[in-house]
Protein backbone atom coordinates (compact mmCIF):
# COMPACT_ATOMS: atom_id res chain seq x y z
CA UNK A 1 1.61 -9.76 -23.86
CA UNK A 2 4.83 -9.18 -23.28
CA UNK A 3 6.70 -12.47 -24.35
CA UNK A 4 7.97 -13.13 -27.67
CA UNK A 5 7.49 -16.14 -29.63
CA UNK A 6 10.76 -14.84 -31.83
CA UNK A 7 14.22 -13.19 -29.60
CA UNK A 8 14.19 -9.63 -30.74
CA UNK A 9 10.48 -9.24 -31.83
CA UNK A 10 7.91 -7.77 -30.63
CA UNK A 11 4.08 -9.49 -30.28
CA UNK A 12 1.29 -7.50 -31.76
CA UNK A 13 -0.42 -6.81 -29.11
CA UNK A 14 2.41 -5.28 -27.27
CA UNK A 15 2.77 -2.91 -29.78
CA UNK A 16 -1.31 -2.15 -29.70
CA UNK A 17 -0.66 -1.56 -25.31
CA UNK A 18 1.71 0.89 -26.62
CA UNK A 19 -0.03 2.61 -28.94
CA UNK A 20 -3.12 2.67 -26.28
CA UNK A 21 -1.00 4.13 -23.93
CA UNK A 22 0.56 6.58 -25.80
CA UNK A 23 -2.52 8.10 -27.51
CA UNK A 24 -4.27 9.14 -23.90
CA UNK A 25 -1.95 11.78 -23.39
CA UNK A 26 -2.16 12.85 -26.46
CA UNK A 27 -6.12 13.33 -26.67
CA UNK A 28 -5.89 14.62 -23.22
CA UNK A 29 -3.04 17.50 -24.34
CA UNK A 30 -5.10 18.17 -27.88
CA UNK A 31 -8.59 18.93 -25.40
CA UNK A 32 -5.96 21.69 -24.00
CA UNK A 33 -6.90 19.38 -20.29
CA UNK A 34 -3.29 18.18 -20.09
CA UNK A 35 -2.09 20.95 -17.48
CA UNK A 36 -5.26 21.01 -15.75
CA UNK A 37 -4.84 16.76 -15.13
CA UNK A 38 -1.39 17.28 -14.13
CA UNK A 39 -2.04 19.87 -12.07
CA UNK A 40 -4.67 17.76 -10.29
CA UNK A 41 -2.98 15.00 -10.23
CA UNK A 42 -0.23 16.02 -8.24
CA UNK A 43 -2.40 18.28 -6.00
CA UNK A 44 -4.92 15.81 -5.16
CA UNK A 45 -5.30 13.79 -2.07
CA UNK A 46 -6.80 10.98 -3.44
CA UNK A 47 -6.66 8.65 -0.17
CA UNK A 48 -6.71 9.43 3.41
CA UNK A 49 -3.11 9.11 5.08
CA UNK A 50 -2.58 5.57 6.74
CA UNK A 51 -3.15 5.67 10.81
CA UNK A 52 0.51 5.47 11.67
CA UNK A 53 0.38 5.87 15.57
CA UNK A 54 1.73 3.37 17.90
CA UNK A 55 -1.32 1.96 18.71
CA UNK A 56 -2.57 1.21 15.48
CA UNK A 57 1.00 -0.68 14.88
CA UNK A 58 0.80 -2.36 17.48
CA UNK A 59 -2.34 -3.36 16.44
CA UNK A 60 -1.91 -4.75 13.40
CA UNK A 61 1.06 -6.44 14.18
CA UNK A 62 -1.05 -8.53 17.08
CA UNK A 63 -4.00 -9.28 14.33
CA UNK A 64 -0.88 -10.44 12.00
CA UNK A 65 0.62 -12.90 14.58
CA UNK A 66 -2.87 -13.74 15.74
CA UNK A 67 -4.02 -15.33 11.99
CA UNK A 68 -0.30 -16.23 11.23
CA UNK A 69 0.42 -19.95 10.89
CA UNK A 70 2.66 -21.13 13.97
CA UNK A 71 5.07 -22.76 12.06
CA UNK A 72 5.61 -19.42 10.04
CA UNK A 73 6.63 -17.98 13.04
CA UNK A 74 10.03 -17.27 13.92
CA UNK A 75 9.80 -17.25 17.44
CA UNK A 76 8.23 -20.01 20.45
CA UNK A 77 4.64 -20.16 20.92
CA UNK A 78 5.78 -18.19 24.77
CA UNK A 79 7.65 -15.64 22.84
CA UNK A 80 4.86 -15.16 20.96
CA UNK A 81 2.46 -14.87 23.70
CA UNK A 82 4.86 -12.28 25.25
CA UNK A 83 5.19 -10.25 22.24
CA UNK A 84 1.33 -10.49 21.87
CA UNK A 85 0.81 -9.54 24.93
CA UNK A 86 3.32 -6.03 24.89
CA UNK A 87 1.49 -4.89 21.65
CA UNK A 88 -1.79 -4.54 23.58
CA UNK A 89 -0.08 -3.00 26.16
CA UNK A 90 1.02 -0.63 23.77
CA UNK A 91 -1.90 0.00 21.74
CA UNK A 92 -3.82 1.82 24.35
CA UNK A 93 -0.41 3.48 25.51
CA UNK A 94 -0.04 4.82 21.93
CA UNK A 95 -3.38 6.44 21.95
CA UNK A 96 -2.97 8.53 25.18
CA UNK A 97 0.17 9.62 23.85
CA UNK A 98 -1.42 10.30 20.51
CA UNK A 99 -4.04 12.36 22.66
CA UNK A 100 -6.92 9.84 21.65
CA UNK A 101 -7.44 8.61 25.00
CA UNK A 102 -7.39 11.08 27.97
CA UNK A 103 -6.81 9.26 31.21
C-alpha cells in the first residue's frame, strides 16, 4: 500500500487509508462523541494487568526453555537442566512471598 511504483508519488490507495483514517475522527467529533471516546479511552481498563510475580516468571521462562530448540540455546544441556530446575524452585517460592501460598 505503501510502496511506490514512481520515487516521490504516492499510490492511490495510500491516499484512500488516509482519507479513511482521517474521516473517523471527524464523524466521531461532528456526533459531539469525541470527548466522551477520549475520555474512555484513556480511562478504560481494557485488559487485565499481566501476572508479574516471581512465580509466574519463573514459570514461563521454564515452559520457554522447555519447547525451545537445543541448539537455540545458549547454554549446555546441564546448564540448562540447572537453570530449569531453580525456576521451579522459585515458582512456588514466589507465590508464598506473593501471599498465594500459605505454608
Amino acid at each position: 500500500m505503501y510502496g511506490g511504483d514512481r520515487p516521490g508519488r504516492r499510490p492511490p490507495a495510500a491516499w484512500e487509508a488516509r482519507e479513511l483514517l482521517l474521516a473517523f475522527p471527524g464523524r466521531v467529533a461532528a456526533e459531539g462523541r469525541l470527548r466522551e471516546a477520549l475520555i474512555d479511552a484513556l480511562t478504560t481498563d481494557a485488559s487485565p494487568a499481566p501476572d508479574v510475580s516471581l512465580a509466574a516468571r519463573a514459570l514461563a521462562l521454564d515452559a520457554t526453555l522447555g519447547g525451545a530448540d537445543p541448539v537455540a540455546v545458549p547454554l549446555r544441556p546441564v546448564e540448562t537442566a540447572l537453570l530449569r530446575d531453580w525456576l521451579r524452585r522459585l515458582a512456588p517460592l514466589g507465590e508464598r512471598m506473593s501471599g498465594r501460598v500459605r505454608s
